[in-house]
C-alpha atoms as a PDB file:
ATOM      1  CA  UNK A   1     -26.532   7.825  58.419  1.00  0.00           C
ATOM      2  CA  UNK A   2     -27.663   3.916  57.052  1.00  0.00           C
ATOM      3  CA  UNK A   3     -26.904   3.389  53.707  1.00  0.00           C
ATOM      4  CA  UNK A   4     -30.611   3.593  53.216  1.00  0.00           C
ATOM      5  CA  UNK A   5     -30.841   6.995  53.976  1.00  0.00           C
ATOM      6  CA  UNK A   6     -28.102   7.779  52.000  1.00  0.00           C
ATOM      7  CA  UNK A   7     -30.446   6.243  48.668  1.00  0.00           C
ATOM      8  CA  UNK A   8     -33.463   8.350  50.228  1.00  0.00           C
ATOM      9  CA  UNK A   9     -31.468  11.182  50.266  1.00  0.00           C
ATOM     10  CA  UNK A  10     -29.681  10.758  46.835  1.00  0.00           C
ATOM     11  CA  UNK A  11     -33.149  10.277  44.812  1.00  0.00           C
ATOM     12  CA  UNK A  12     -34.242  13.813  46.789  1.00  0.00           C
ATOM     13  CA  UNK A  13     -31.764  15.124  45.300  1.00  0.00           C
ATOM     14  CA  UNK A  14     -32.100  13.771  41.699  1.00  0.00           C
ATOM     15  CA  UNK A  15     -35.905  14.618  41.909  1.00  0.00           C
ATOM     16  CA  UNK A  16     -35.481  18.235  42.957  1.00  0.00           C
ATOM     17  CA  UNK A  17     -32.205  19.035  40.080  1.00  0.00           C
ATOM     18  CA  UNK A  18     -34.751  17.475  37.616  1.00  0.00           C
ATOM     19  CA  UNK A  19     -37.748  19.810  38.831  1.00  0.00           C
ATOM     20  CA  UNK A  20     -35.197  22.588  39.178  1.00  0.00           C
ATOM     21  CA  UNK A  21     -34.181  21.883  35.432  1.00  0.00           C
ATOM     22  CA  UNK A  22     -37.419  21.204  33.974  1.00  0.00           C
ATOM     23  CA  UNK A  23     -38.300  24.988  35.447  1.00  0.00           C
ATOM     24  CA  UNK A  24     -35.503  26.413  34.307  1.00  0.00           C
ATOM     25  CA  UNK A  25     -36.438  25.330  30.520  1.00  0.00           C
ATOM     26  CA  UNK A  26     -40.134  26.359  30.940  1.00  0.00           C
ATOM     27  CA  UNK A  27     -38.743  29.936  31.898  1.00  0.00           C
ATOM     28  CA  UNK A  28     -36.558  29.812  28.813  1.00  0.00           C
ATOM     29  CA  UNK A  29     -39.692  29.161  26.640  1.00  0.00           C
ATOM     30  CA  UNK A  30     -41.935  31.746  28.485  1.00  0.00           C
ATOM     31  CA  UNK A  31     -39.294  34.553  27.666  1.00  0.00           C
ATOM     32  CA  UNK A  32     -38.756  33.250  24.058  1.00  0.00           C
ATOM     33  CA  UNK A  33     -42.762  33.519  23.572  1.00  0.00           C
ATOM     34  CA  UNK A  34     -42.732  36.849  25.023  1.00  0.00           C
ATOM     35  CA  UNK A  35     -40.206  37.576  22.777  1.00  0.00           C
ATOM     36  CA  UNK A  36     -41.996  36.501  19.735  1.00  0.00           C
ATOM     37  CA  UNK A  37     -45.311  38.135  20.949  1.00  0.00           C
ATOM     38  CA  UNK A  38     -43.651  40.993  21.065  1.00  0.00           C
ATOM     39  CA  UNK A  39     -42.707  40.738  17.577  1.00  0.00           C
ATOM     40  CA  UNK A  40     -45.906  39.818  16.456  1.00  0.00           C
ATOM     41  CA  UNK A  41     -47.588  43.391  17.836  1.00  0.00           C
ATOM     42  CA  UNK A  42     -44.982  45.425  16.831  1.00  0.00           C
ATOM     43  CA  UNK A  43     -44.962  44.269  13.242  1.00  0.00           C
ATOM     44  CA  UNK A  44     -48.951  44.198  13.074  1.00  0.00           C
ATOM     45  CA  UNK A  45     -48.508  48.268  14.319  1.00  0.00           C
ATOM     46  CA  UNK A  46     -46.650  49.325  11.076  1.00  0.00           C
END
C-alpha cells in the first residue's frame, strides 16, 4: 500500500466516524423529542 493510499484511506475513515457520529446525535435528539412529545399529550389529557 503507497503512502497515498494510506491518506485516501485515513480521510475514509475520518469521514465515515464523523457521519457515524453526527447520526448517532440526531438519534439522540429524535428520542429526546419523542420524549417530550410524549409529555406534551399526556399532560394536555388531564
Amino acid at each position: 500500500m503507497t503512502t497515498a493510499e494510506k491518506y485516501v484511506t485515513a480521510a475514509y475513515c475520518v469521514v465515515f466516524g464523523l457521519v457515524l457520529l453526527y447520526v448517532v446525535i440526531i438519534a439522540l435528539k429524535v428520542q429526546r423529542l419523542e420524549r417530550d412529545v410524549d409529555a406534551l399529550e399526556k399532560d394536555g389529557d388531564g
